[in-house]
Protein backbone atom coordinates (compact mmCIF):
# COMPACT_ATOMS: atom_id res chain seq x y z
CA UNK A 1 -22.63 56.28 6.07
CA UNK A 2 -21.49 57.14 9.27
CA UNK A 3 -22.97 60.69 8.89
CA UNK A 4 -26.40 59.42 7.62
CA UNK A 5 -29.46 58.94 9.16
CA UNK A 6 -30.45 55.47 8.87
CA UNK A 7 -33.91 56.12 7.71
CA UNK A 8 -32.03 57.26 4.27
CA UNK A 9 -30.80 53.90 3.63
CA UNK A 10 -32.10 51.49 1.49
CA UNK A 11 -30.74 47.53 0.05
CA UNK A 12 -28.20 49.33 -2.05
CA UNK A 13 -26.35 50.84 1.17
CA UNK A 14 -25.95 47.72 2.73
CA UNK A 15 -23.06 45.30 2.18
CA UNK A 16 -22.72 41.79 3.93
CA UNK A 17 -19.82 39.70 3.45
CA UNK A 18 -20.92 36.60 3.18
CA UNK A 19 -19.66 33.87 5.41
CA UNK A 20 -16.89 31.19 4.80
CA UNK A 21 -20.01 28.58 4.97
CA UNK A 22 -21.61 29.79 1.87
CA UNK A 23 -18.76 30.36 -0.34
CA UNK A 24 -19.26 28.03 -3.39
CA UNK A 25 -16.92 24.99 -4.09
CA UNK A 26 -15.61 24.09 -6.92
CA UNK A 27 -16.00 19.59 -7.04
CA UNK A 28 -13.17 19.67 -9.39
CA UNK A 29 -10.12 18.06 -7.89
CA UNK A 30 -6.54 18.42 -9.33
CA UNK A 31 -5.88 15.15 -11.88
CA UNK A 32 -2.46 14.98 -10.93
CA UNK A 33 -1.71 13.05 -14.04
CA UNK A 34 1.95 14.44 -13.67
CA UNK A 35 2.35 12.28 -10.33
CA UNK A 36 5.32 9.94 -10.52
CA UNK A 37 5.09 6.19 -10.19
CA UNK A 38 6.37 4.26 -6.71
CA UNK A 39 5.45 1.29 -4.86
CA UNK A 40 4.85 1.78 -1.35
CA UNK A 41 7.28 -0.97 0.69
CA UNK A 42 7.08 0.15 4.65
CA UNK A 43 4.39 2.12 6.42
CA UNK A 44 4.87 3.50 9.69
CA UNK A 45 2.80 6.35 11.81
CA UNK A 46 1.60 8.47 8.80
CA UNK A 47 4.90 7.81 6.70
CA UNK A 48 5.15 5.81 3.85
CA UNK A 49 8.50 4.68 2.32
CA UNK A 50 8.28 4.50 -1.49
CA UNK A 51 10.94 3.38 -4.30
CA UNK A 52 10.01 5.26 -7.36
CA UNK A 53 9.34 3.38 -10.25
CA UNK A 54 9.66 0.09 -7.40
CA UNK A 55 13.74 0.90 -7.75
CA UNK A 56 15.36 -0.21 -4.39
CA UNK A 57 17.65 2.60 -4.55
CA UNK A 58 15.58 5.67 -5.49
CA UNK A 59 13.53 5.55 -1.83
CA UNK A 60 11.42 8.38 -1.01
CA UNK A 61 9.55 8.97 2.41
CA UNK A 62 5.66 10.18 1.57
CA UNK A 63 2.47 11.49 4.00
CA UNK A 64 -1.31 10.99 2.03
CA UNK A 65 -2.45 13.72 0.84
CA UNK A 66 -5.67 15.20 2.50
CA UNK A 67 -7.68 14.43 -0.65
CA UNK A 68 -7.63 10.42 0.06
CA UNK A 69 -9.67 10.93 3.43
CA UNK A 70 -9.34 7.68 5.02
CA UNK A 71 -8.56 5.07 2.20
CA UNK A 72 -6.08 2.41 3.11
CA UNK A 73 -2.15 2.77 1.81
CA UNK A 74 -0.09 -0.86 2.30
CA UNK A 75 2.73 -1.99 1.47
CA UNK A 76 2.51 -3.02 -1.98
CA UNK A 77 0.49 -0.76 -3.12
CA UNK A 78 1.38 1.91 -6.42
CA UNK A 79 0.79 4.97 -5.75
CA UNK A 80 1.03 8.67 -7.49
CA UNK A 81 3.62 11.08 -6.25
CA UNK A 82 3.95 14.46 -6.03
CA UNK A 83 6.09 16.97 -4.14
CA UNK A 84 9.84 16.72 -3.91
CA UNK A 85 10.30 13.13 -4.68
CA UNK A 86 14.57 13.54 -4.63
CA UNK A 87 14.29 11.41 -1.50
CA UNK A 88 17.29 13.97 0.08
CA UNK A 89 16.74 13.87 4.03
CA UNK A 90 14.43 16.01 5.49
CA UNK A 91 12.09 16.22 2.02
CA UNK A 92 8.64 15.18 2.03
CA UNK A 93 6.23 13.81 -1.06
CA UNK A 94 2.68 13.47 -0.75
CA UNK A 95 0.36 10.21 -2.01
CA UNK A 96 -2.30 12.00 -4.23
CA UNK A 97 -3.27 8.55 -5.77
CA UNK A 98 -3.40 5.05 -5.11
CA UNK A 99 -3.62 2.63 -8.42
CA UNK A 100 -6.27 -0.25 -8.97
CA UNK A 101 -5.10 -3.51 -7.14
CA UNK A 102 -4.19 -6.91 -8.93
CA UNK A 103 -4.14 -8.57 -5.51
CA UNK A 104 -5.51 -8.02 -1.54
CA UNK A 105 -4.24 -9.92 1.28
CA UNK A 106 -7.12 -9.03 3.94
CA UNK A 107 -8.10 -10.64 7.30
CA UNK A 108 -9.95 -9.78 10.87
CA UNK A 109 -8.60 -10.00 14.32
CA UNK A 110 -11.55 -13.02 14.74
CA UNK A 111 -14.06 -14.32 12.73
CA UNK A 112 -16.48 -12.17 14.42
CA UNK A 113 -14.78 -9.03 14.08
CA UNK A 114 -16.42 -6.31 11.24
CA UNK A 115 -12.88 -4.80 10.98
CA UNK A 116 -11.25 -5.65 8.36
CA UNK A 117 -7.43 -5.07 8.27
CA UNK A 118 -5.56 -4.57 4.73
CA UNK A 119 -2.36 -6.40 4.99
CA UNK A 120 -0.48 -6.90 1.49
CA UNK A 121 -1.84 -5.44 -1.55
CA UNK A 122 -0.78 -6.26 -5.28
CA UNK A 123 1.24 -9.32 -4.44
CA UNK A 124 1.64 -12.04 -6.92
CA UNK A 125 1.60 -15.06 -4.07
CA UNK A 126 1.53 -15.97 -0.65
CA UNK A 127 3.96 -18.07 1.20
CA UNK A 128 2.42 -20.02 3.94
CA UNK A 129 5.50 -20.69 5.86
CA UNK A 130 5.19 -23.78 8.18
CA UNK A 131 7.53 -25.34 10.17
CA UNK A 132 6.39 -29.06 10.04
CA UNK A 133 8.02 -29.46 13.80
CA UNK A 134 8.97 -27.29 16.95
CA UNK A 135 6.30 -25.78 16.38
CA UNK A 136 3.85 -28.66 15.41
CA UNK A 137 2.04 -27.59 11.95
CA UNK A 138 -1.60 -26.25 12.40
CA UNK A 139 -3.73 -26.83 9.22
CA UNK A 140 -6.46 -24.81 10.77
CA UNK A 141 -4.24 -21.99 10.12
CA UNK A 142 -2.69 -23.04 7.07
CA UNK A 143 -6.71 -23.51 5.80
CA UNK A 144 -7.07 -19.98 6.32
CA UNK A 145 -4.48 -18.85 4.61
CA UNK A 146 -5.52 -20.67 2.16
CA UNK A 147 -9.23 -19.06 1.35
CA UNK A 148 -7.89 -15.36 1.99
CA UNK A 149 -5.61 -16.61 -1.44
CA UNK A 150 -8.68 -17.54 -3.09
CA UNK A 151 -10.24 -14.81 -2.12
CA UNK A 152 -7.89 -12.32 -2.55
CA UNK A 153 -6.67 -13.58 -6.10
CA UNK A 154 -2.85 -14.92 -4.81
CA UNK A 155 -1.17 -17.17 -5.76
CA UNK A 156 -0.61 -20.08 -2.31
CA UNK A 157 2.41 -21.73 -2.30
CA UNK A 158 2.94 -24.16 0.93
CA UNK A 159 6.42 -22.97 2.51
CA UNK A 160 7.41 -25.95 4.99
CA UNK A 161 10.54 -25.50 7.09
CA UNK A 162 12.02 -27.65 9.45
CA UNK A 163 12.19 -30.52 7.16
CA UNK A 164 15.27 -32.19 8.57
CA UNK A 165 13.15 -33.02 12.08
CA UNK A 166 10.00 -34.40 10.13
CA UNK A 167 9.12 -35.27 7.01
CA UNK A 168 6.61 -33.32 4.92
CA UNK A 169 4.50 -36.25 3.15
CA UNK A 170 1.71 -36.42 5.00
CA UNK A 171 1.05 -32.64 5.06
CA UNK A 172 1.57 -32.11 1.25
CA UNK A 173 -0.54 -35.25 0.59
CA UNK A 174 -3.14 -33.27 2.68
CA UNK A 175 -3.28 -30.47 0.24
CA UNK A 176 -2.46 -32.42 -2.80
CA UNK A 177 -5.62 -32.28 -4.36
CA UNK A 178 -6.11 -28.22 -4.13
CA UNK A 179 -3.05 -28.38 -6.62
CA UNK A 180 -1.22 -25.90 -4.06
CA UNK A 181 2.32 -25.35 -5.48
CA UNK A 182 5.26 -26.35 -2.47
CA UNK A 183 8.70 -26.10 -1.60
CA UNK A 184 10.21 -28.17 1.38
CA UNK A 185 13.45 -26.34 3.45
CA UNK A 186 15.80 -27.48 5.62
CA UNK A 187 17.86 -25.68 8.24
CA UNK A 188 21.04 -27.36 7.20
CA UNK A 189 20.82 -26.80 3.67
CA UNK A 190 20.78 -23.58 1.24
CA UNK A 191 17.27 -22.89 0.16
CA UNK A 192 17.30 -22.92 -3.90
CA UNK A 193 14.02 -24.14 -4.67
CA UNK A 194 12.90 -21.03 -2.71
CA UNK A 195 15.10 -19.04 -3.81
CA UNK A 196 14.28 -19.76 -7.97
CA UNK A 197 9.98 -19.49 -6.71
CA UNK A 198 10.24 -15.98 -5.57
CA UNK A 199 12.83 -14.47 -8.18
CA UNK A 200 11.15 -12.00 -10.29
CA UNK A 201 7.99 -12.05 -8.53
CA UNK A 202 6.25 -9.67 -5.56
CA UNK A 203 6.15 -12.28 -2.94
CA UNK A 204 4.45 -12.46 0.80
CA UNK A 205 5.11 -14.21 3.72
CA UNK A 206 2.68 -15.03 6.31
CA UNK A 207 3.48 -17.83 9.45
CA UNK A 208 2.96 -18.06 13.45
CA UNK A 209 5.98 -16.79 15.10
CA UNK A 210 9.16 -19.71 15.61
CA UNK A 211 8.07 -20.88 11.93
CA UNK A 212 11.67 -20.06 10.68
CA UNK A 213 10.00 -17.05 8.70
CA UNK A 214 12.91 -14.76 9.60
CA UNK A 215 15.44 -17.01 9.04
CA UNK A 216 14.38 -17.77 4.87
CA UNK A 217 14.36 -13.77 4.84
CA UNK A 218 17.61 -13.36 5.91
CA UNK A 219 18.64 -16.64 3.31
CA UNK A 220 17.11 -14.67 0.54
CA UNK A 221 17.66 -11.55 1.14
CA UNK A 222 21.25 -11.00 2.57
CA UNK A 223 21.13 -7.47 3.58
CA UNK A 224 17.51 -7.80 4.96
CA UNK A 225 18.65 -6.54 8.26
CA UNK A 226 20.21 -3.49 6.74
CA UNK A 227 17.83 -3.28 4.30
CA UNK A 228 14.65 -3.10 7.02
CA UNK A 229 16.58 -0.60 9.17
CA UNK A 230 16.61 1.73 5.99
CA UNK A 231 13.26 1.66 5.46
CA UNK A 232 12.31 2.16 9.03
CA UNK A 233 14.03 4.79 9.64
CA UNK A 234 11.41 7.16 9.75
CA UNK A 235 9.87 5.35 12.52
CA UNK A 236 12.79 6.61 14.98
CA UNK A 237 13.69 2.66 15.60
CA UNK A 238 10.57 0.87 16.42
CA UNK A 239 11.43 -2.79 15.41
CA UNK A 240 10.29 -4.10 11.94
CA UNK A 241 8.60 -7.11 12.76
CA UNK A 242 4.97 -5.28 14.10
CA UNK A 243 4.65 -3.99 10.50
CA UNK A 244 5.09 -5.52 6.92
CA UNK A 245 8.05 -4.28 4.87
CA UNK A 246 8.82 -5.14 1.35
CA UNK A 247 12.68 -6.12 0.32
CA UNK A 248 14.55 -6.43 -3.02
CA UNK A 249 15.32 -9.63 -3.72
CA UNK A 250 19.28 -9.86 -5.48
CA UNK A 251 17.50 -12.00 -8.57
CA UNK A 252 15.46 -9.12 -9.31
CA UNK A 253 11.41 -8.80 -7.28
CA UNK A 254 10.28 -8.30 -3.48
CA UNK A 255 9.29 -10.54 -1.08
CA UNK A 256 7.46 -8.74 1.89
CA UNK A 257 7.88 -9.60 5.43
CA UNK A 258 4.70 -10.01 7.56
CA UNK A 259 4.51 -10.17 10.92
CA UNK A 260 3.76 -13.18 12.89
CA UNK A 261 0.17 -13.21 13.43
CA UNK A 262 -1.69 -15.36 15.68
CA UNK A 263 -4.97 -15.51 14.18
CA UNK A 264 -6.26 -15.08 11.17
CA UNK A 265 -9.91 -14.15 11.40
CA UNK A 266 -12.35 -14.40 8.04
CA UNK A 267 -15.07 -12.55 8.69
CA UNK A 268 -14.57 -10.54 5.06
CA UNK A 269 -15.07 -13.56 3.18
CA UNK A 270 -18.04 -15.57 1.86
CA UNK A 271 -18.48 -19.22 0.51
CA UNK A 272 -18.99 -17.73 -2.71
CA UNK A 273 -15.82 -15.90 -3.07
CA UNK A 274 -13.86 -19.29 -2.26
CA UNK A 275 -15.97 -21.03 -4.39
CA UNK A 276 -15.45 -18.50 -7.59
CA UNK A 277 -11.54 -19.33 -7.41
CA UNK A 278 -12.30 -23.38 -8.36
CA UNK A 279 -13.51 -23.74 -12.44
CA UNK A 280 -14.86 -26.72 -12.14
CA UNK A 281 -17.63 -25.58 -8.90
CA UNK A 282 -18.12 -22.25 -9.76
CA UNK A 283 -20.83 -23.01 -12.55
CA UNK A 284 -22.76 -25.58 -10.17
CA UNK A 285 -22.67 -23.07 -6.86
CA UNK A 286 -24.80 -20.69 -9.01
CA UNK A 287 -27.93 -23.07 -9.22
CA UNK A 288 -27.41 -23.47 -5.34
CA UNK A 289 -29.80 -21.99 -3.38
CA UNK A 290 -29.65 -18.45 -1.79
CA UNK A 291 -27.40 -18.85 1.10
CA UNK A 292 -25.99 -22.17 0.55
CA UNK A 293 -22.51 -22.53 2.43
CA UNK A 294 -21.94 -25.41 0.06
CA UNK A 295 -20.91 -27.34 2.60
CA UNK A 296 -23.08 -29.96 1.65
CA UNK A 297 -25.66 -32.38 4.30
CA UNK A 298 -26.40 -31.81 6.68
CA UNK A 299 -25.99 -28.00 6.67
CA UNK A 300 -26.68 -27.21 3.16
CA UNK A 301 -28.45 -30.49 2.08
CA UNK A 302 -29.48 -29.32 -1.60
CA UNK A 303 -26.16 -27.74 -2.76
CA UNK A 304 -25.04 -28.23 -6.13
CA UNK A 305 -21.63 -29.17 -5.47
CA UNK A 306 -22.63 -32.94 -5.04
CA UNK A 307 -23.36 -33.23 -8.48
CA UNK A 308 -19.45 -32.82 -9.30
CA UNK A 309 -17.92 -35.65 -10.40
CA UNK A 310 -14.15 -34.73 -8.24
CA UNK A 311 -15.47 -35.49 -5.24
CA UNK A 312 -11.68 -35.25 -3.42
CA UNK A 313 -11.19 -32.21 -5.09
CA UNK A 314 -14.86 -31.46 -3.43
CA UNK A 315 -13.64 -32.65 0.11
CA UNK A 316 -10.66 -30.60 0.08
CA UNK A 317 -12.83 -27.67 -1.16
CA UNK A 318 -15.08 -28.38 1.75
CA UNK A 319 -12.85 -28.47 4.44
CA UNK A 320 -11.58 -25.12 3.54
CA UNK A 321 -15.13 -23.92 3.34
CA UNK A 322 -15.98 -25.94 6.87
CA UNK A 323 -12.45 -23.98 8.14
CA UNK A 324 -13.90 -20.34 6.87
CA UNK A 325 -17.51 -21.13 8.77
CA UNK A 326 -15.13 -21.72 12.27
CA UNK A 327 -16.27 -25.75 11.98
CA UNK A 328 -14.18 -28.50 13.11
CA UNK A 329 -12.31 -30.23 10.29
């Protein structure tokens, strides 16, 4: 063409590459039904440690895969592998899929805060872990923890420590109506009863800092110190207890260590979804009116909930609800 005028071109001497823009995309993604099974038990700066098939001793170290953009991989979670999952050093899988979750342990820095942060998924129950002295128990806390249960379908179970310097009746009697399973620990004694609630099961822990959380990890799982440097290895030594980490209980299950937290912000959760967790009020919330915080007069002076005969069962319901809407209980 070189040689010819360009008045003796036409269309059909013309070629134009067309740009990277306008090349057509195929929307069909890869199904990766091959991917193999794991649970995802640390996470640390865009590495995931996962035991295949949740086996303790086939670990494999993971990056997300481009194609989940931004959605949320915690510890708990079961996820889809694929890549070299021989877990030899150096070897990296990728997370092309992340399952359907039984369970969500959420909360905000503050109740005013829109972000919500993903803490535990998939777990089967939350241990509140309170020390019932040095430090004090706070039930404003323990309330919380409470409704992000309800609302995150867990199972609560009341975790007191400490119980050789006070005794624990008057804050079980507190919660004795919400039917909130318990077991009572002492420093000077081996902790059984905690021991025979968490075997076989996928188990969190959640408590302020000085609660004695650390030391019923250590009771239960005797190699937790090993065990949490293995898993965080990836993470060139940063210390364990600013992330959560699941660890294999001897009996069989995982209980997953959260760090201590010093707030525990709602601002994800509505009176409804506390409300849908308790048989016996969930059919009277719905002729409530729109809005209603069934907290009852004065705030919400035509809710339904009055009309229940439990009216303890109410209170305690109540004072969860009053704890959620940052009231004074």
């Amino acid at each position: 063409m070189a040689g010819r005028n360009w008045r003796d071109l036409d269309e059909s001497d013309v070629r134009v590459r067309p740009g990277k823009g306008s090349r057509p995309r195929s929307k069909r993604r890869p199904t990766h039904a091959d991917a193999t099974q794991a649970m995802v038990i640390a996470v640390d700066r865009g590495r995931w440690t996962c035991a295949i098939d949740s086996d303790p001793d086939r670990l494999v170290t993971a990056m997300r895969a481009r194609e989940l953009g931004r959605t949320p991989v915690v510890v708990g979670d079961q996820v889809g592998l694929v890549g070299d999952t021989s877990g030899e050093p150096g070897t990296l899988a990728r997370i092309v899929r992340v399952d359907d979750r039984s369970s969500l342990l959420r909360r905000t820095a503050d109740d005013t805060d829109p972000y919500e942060r993903v803490v535990v998924a998939n777990a089967e129950q939350l241990l509140i872990v309170t020390a019932l002295a040095d430090p004090p128990p706070r039930t404003g806390f323990i309330d919380r923890c409470l409704v992000a249960c309800f609302a995150g379908g867990l199972q609560p179970v009341l975790c007191l420590t400490k119980a050789d310097l006070a005794s624990p009746d008057e804050l079980l009697a507190r919660y004795a109506e919400l039917d909130v399973p318990s077991v009572v620990t002492r420093h000077d004694e081996d902790s059984l009863p905690l021991a025979g609630t968490v075997r076989g099961r996928v188990s969190a822990l959640v408590g302020h800092s000085g609660v004695g959380k650390s030391t019923l990890v250590n009771r239960l799982v005797p190699d937790a110190e090993l065990a949490t440097g293995e898993v965080s290895a990836i993470g060139k030594g940063r210390h364990t207890s600013v992330a959560a980490v699941a660890l294999p209980l001897p009996g069989g299950g995982w209980v997953i260590d959260t760090p201590g937290v010093r707030s525990f912000g709602l601002a994800h959760v509505t009176a409804n979804d506390i409300v849908a967790s308790f048989d016996e009020f969930a059919e009277a919330a719905e002729e409530c009116p729109p809005g209603c915080g069934h907290l009852g007069p004065p705030e919400d002076p035509d809710c339904m909930l009055d009309e229940v005969p439990d009216q303890r069962r109410l209170a305690s319901l109540r004072r969860l609800l009053a704890s959620r809407a940052g009231l004074e209980v």
